[in-house]
Protein backbone atom coordinates (compact mmCIF):
# COMPACT_ATOMS: atom_id res chain seq x y z
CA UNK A 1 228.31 2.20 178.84
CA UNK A 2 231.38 4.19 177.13
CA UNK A 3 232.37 4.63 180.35
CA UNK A 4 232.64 0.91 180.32
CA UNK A 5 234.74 -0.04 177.00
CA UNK A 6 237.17 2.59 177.55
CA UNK A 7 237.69 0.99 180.70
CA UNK A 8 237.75 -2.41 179.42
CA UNK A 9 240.16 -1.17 177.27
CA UNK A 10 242.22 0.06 180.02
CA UNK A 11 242.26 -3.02 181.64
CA UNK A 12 243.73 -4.82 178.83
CA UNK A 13 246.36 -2.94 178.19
CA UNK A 14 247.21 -2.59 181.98
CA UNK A 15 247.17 -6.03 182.41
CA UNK A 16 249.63 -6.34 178.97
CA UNK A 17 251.80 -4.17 180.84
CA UNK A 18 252.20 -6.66 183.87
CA UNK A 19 252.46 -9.61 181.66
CA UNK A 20 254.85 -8.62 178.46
CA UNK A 21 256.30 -5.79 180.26
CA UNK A 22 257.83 -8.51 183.43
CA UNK A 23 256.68 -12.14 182.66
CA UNK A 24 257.07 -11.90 178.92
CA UNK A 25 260.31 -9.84 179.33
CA UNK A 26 261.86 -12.22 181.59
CA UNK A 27 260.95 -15.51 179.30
CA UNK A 28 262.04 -13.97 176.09
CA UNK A 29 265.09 -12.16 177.39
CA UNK A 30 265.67 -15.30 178.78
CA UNK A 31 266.20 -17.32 175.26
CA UNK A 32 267.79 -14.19 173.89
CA UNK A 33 270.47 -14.04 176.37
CA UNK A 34 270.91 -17.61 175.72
CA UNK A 35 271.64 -17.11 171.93
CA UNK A 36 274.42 -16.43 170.03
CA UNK A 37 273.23 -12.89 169.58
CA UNK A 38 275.63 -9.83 169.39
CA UNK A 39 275.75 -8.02 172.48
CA UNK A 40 274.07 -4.65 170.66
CA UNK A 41 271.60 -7.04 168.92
CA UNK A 42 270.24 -8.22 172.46
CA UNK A 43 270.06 -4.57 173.80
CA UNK A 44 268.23 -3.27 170.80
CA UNK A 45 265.75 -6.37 171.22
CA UNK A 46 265.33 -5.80 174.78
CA UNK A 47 264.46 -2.01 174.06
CA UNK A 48 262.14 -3.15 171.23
CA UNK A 49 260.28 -5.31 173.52
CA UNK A 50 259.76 -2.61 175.74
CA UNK A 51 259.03 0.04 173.44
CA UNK A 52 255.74 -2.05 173.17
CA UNK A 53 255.35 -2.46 177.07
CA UNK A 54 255.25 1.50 176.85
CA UNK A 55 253.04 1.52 174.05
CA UNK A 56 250.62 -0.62 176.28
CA UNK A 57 251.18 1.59 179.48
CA UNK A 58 250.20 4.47 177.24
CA UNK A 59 246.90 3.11 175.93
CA UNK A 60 245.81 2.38 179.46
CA UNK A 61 246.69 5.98 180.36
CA UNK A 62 244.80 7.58 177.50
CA UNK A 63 241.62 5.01 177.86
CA UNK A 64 241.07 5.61 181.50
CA UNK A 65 241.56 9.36 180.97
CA UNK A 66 239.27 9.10 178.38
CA UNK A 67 236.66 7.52 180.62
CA UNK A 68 236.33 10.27 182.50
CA UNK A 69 237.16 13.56 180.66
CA UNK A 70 235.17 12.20 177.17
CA UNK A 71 235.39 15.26 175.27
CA UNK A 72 239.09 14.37 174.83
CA UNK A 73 238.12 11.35 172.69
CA UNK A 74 240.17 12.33 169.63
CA UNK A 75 242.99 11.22 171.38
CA UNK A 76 242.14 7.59 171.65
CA UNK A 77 242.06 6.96 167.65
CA UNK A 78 245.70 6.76 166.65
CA UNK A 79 246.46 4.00 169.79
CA UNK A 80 242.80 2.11 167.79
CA UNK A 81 244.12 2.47 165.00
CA UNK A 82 248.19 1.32 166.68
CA UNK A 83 246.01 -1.83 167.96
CA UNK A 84 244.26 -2.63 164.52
CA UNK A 85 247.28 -2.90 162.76
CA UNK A 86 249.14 -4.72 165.08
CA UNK A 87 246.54 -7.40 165.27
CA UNK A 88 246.38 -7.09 161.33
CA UNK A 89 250.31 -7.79 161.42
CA UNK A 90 250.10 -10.70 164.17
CA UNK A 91 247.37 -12.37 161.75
CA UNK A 92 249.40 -11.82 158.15
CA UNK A 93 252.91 -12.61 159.50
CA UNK A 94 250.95 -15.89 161.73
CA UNK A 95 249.49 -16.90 158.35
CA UNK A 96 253.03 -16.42 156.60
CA UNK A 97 256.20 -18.52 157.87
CA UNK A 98 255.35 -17.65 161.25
CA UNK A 99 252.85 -19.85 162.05
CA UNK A 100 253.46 -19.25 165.85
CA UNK A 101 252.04 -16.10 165.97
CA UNK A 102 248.58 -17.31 165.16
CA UNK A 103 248.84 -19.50 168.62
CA UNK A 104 250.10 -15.69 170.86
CA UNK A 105 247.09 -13.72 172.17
CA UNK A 106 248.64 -10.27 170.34
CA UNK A 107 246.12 -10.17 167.72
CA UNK A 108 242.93 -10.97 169.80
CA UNK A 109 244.15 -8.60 172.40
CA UNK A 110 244.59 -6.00 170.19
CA UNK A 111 242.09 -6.40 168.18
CA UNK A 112 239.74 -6.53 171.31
CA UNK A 113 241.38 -3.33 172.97
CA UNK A 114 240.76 -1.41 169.95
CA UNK A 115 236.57 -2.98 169.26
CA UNK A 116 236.35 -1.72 172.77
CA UNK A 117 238.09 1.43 172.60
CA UNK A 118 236.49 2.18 169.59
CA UNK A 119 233.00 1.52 171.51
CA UNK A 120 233.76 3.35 173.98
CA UNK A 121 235.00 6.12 171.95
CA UNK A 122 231.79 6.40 169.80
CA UNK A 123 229.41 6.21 172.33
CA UNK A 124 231.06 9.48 174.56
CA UNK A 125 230.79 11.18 171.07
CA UNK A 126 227.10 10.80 170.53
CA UNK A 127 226.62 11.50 174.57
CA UNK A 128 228.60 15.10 174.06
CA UNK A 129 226.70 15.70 171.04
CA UNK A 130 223.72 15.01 172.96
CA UNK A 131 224.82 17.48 175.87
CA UNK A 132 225.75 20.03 173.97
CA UNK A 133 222.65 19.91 171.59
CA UNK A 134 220.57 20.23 175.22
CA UNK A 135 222.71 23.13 176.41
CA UNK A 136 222.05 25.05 173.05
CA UNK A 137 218.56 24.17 173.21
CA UNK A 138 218.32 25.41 177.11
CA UNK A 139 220.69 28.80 176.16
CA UNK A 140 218.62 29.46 173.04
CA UNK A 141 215.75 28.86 175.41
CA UNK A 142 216.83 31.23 178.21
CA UNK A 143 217.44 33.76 175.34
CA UNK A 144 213.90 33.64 174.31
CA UNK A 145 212.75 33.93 177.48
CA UNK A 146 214.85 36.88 178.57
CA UNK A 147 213.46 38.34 175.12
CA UNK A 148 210.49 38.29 176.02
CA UNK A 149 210.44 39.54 179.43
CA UNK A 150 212.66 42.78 178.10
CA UNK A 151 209.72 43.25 175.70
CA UNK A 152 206.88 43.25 178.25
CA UNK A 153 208.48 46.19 180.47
């Protein structure tokens, strides 16, 4: 089931790539362009924008690779932890002057990639500690073993 959230959580953020990374970039470069904006000003929004398109690209990276190589778990808590407070900052600026954020899917889909990430994260854990718990068990096993066949000849 890890296998499962971490790939759920892939497929969020892959599919946040496609839409804020070309529809949302198009519609909101779109008004921006429009405005009465300093040239600079428009540039630095349109890199801001994407800055987050990359952040998105890069959770999907690190969840998927996380799927399969689950020992490397560790590296999926700071983009959980990127998530939480993003959907933390969606929900206090939405319930400040900017009402409109409440109505964006930002903080639900962050807040959802993270729950699953988070999931997915937890549950590798306990399987490795699980593994490796049978492999000491098997090796301390093997040792007795050997032990005691030395001791009979």
């Amino acid at each position: 089931m890890d296998y499962w959230f971490l790939m759920i959580s892939a497929l969020v953020s892959f599919l946040g790539v496609l839409i804020h990374g070309i529809i949302g970039a198009g519609m909101y470069m779109g008004n921006i362009n429009k405005s009465d904006l300093e040239p600079l000003t428009k540039s630095l929004s349109l890199v801001s924008w994407h800055v987050f398109t990359i952040f998105l690209f890069t959770g999907g990276v690190t969840f998927t690779y996380i799927a399969y190589y689950p020992e490397f778990s560790i590296a999926a808590y700071p983009i959980i932890l990127i998530n939480i407070l993003g959907a933390a900052l969606f929900i206090l600026l939405g319930l400040g002057k900017h009402r409109v954020l409440l109505k964006m899917p930002g903080a639900l889909l962050m807040a959802m990639t993270a729950l699953f990430a988070y999931l997915g994260t937890q549950l590798s854990i306990k399987i490795l500690n699980l593994i490796s718990n049978k492999r000491f068990i098997i090796l301390f096993s093997l040792t007795i073993v050997s032990f005691n066949k030395e001791k009979q000849t």
